[in-house]
C-alpha atoms as a PDB file:
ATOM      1  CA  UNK A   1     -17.413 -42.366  81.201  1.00  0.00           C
ATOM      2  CA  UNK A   2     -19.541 -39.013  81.689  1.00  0.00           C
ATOM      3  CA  UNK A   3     -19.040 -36.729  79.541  1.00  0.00           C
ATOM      4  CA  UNK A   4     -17.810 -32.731  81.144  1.00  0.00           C
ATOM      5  CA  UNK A   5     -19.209 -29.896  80.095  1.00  0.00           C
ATOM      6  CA  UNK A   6     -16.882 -26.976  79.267  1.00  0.00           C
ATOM      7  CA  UNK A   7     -17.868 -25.020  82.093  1.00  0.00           C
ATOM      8  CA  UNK A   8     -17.202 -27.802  84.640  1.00  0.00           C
ATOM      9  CA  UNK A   9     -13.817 -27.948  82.665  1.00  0.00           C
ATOM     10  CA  UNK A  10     -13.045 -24.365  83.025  1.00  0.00           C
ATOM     11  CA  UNK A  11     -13.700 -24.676  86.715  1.00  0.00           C
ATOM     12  CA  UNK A  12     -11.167 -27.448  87.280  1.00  0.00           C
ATOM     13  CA  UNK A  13      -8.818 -25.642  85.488  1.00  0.00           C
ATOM     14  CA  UNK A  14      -8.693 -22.386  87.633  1.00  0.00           C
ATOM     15  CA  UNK A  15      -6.932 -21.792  90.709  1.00  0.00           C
ATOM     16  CA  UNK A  16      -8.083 -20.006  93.852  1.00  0.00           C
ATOM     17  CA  UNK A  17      -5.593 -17.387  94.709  1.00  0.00           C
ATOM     18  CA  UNK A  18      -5.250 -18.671  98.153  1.00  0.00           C
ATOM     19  CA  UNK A  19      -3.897 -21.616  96.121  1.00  0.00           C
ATOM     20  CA  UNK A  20      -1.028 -18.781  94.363  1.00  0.00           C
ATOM     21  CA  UNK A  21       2.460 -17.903  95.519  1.00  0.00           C
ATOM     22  CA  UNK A  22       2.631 -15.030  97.276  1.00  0.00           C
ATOM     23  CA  UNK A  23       5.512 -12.444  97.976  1.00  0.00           C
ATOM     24  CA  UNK A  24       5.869  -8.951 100.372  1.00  0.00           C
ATOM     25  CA  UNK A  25       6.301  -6.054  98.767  1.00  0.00           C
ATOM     26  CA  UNK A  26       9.583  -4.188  99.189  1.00  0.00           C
ATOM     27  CA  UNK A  27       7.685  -0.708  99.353  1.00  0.00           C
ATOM     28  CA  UNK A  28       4.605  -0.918 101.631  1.00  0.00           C
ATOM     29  CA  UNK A  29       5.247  -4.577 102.616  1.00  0.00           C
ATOM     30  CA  UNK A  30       2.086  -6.148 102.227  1.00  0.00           C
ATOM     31  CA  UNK A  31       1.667  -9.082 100.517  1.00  0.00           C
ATOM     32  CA  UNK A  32       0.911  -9.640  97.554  1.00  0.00           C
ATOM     33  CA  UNK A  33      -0.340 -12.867  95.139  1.00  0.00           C
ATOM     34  CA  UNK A  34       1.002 -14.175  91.909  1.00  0.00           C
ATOM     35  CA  UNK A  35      -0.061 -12.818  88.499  1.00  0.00           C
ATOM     36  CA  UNK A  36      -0.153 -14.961  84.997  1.00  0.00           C
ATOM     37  CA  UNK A  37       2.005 -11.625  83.544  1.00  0.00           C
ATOM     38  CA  UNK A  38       4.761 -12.372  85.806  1.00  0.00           C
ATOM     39  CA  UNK A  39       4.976 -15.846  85.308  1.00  0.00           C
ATOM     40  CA  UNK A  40       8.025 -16.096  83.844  1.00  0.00           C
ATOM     41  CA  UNK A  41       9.524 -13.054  86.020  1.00  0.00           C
ATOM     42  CA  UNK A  42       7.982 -14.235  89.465  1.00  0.00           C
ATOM     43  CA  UNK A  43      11.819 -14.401  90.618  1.00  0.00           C
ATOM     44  CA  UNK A  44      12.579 -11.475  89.794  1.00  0.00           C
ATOM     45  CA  UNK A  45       9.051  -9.608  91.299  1.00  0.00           C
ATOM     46  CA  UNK A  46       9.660  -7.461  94.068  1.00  0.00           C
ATOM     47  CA  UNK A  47       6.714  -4.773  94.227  1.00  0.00           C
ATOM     48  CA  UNK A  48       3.261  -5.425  93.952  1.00  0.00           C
ATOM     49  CA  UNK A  49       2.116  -2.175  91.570  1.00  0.00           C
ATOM     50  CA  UNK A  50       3.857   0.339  89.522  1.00  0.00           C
ATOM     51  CA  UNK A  51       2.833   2.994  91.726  1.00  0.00           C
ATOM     52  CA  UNK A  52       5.282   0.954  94.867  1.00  0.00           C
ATOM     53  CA  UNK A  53       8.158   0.371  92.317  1.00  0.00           C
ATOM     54  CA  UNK A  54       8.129   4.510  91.272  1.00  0.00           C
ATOM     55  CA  UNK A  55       7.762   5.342  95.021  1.00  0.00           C
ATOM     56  CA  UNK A  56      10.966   3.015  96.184  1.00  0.00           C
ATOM     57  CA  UNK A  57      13.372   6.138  96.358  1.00  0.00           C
ATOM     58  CA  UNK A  58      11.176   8.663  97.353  1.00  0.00           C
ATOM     59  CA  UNK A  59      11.247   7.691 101.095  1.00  0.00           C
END
């Protein structure tokens, strides 16, 4: 069996975001892809910056 180099192991690893779940945001409603820092949130996600989620009353 041939042996894989960490670089070719690294790139099997990795995702392309097409490949990600993706969501709308409920501010400017465009979409938006999945981060590793909401992975355990993802549910609970609903805007896709910080700048969206402190402009959600303002309109």
């Amino acid at each position: 069996m041939p042996r894989i180099g960490k670089r070719q192991a690294n790139a099997m690893k990795t995702r392309r975001k097409s490949d990600l779940p993706t969501k709308v945001c409920a501010a400017c409603g465009r979409p938006f892809a999945w981060r590793k820092k909401w992975g355990k949130v993802w549910d609970e996600v609903r805007y896709c910056s910080e700048r969206c989620k402190r402009a959600r009353g303002k309109d």
